[in-house]
N, C-alpha and C. Protein backbone atom coordinates (compact mmCIF):
# COMPACT_ATOMS: atom_id res chain seq x y z
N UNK A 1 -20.35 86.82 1.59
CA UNK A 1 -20.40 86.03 2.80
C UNK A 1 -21.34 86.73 3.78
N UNK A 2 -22.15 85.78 4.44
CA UNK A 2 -23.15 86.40 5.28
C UNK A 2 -22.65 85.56 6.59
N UNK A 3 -22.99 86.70 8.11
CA UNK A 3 -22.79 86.36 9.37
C UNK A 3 -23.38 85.62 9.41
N UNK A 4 -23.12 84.21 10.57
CA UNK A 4 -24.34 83.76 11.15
C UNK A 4 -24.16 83.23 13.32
N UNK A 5 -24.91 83.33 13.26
CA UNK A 5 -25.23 83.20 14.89
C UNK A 5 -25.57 82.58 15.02
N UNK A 6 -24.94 81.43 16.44
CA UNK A 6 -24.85 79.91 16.81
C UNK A 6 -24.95 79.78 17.84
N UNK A 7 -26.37 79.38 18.67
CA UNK A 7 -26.94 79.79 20.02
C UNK A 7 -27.06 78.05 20.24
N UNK A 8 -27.03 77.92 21.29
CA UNK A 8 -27.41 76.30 22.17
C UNK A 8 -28.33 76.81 22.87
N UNK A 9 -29.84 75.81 22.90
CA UNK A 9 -30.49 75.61 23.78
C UNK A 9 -30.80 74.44 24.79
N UNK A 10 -31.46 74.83 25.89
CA UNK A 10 -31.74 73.32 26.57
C UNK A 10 -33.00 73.99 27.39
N UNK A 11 -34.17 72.69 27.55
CA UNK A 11 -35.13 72.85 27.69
C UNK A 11 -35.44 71.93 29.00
N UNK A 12 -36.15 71.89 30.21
CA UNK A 12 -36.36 70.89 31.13
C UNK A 12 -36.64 71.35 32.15
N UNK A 13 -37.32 70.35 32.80
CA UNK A 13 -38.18 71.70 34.01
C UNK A 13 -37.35 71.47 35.28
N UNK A 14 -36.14 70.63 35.30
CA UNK A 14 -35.55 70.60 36.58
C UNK A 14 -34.38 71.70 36.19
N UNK A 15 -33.91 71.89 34.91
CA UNK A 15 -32.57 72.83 34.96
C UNK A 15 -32.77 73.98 34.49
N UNK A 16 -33.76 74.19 33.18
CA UNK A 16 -33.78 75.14 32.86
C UNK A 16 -35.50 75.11 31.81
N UNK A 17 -36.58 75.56 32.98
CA UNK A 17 -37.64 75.15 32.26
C UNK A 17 -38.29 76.52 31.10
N UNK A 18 -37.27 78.04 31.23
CA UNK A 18 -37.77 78.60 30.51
C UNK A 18 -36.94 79.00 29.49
N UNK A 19 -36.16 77.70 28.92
CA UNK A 19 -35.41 77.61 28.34
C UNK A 19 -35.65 78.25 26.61
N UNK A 20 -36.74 77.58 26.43
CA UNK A 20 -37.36 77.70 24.62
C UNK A 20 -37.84 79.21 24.58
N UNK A 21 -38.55 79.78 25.98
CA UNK A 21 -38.62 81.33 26.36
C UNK A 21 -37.29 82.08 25.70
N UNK A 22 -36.39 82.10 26.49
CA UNK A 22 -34.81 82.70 25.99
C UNK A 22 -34.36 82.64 25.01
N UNK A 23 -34.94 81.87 24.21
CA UNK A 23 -34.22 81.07 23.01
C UNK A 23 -35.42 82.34 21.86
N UNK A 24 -36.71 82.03 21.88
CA UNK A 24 -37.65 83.02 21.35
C UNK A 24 -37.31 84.29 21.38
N UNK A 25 -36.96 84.93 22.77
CA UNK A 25 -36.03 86.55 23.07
C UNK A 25 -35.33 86.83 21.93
N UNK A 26 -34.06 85.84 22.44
CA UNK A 26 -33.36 85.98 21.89
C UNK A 26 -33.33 86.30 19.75
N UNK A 27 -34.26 85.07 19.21
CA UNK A 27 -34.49 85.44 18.05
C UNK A 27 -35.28 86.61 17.57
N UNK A 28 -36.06 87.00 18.79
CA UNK A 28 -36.74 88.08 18.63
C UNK A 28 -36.09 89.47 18.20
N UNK A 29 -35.02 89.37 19.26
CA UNK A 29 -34.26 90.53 19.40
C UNK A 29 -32.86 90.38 17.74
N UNK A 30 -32.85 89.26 17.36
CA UNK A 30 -31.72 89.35 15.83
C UNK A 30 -33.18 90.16 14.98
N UNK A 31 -34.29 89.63 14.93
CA UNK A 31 -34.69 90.29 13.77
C UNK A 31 -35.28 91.66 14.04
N UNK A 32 -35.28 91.95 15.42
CA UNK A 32 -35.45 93.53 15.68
C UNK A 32 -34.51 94.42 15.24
N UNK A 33 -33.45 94.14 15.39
CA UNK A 33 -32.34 94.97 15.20
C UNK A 33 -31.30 94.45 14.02
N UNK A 34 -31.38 93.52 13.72
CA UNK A 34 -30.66 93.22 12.27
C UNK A 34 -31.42 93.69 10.92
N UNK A 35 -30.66 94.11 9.78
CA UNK A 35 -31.49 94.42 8.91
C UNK A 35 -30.56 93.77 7.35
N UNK A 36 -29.60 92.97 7.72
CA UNK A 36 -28.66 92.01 7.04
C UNK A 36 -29.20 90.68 6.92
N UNK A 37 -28.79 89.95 5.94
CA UNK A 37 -29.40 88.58 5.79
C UNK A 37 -27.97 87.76 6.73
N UNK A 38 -28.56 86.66 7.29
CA UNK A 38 -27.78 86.13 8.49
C UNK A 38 -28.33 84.69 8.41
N UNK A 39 -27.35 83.77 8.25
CA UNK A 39 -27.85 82.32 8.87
C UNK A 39 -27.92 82.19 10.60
N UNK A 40 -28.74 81.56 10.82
CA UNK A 40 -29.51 81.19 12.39
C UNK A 40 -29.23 79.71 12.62
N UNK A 41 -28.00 79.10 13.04
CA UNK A 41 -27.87 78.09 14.06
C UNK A 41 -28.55 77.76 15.01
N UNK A 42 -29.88 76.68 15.42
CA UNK A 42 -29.93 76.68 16.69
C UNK A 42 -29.37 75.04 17.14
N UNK A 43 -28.61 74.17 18.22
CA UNK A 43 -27.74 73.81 18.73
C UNK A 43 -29.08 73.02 19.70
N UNK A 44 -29.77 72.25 19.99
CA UNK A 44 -31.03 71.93 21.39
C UNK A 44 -29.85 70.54 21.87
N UNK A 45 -29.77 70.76 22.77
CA UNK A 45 -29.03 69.85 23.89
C UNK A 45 -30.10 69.00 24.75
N UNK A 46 -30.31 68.10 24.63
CA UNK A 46 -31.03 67.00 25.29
C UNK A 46 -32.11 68.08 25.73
N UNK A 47 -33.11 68.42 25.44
CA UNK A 47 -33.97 68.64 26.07
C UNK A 47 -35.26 67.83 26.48
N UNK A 48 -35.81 68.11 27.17
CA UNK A 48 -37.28 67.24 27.40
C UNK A 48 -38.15 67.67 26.04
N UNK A 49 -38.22 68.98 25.46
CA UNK A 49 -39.26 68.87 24.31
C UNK A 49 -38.59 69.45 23.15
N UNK A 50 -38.52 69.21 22.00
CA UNK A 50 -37.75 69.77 21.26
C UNK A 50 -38.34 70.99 20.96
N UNK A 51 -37.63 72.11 20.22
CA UNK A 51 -38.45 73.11 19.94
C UNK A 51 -38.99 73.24 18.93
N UNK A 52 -39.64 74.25 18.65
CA UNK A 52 -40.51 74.20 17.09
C UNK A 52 -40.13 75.14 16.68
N UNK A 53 -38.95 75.17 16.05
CA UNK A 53 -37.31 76.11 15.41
C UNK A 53 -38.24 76.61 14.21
N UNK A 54 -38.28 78.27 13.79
CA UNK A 54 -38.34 78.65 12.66
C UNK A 54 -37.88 77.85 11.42
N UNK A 55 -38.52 77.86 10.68
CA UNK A 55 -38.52 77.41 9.18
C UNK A 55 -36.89 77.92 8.82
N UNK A 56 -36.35 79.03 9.14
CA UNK A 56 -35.32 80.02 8.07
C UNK A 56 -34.11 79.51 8.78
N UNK A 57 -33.91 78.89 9.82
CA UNK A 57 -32.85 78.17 10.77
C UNK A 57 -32.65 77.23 10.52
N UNK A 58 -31.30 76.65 11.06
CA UNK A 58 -30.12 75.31 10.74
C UNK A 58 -30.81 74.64 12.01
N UNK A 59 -31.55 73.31 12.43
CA UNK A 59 -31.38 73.58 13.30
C UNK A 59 -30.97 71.78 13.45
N UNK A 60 -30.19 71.42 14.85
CA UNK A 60 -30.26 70.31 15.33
C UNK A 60 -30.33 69.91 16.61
N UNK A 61 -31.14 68.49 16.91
CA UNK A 61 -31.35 68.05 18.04
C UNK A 61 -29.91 67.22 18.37
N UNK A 62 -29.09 67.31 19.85
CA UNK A 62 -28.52 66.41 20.46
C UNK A 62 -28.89 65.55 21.44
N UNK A 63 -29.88 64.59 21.55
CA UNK A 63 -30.38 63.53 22.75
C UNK A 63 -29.45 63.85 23.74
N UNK A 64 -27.81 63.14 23.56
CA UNK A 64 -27.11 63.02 25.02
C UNK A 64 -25.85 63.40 24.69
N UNK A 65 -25.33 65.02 24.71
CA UNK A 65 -24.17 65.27 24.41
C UNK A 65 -23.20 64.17 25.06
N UNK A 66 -22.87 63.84 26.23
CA UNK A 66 -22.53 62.69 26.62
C UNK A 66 -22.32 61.11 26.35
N UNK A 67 -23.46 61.29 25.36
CA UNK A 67 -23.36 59.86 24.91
C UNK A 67 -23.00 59.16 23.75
């Protein structure tokens, strides 16, 4: 069994425009310091642009958690 890590993003320039920024850090920093094989969840919550998610990640878009 391998860990995996399950991050939400959201992207938009009125709430959170350096959103896909944090989200990049963040993956930056699993493969700096991990040296284990790990599945990568990423979670995008209505954003204005979707991201352009690594190839090796789960990833899914939600339009309108709300809706």
């Amino acid at each position: 069994m391998k860990p995996a890590f399950i991050v939400t993003v959201h992207k938009s320039e009125k709430y959170r425009p350096k959103g896909h920024e944090f989200l990049d850090r963040y993956i930056g920093t699993l493969k700096e310091n991990l040296t284990i094989d790990y599945d990568l969840f990423i979670m995008e919550n209505a954003s204005d642009y979707k991201y352009d998610f690594p190839i090796y990640a789960h990833y899914r878009y939600f339009p309108d958690q709300l809706g």
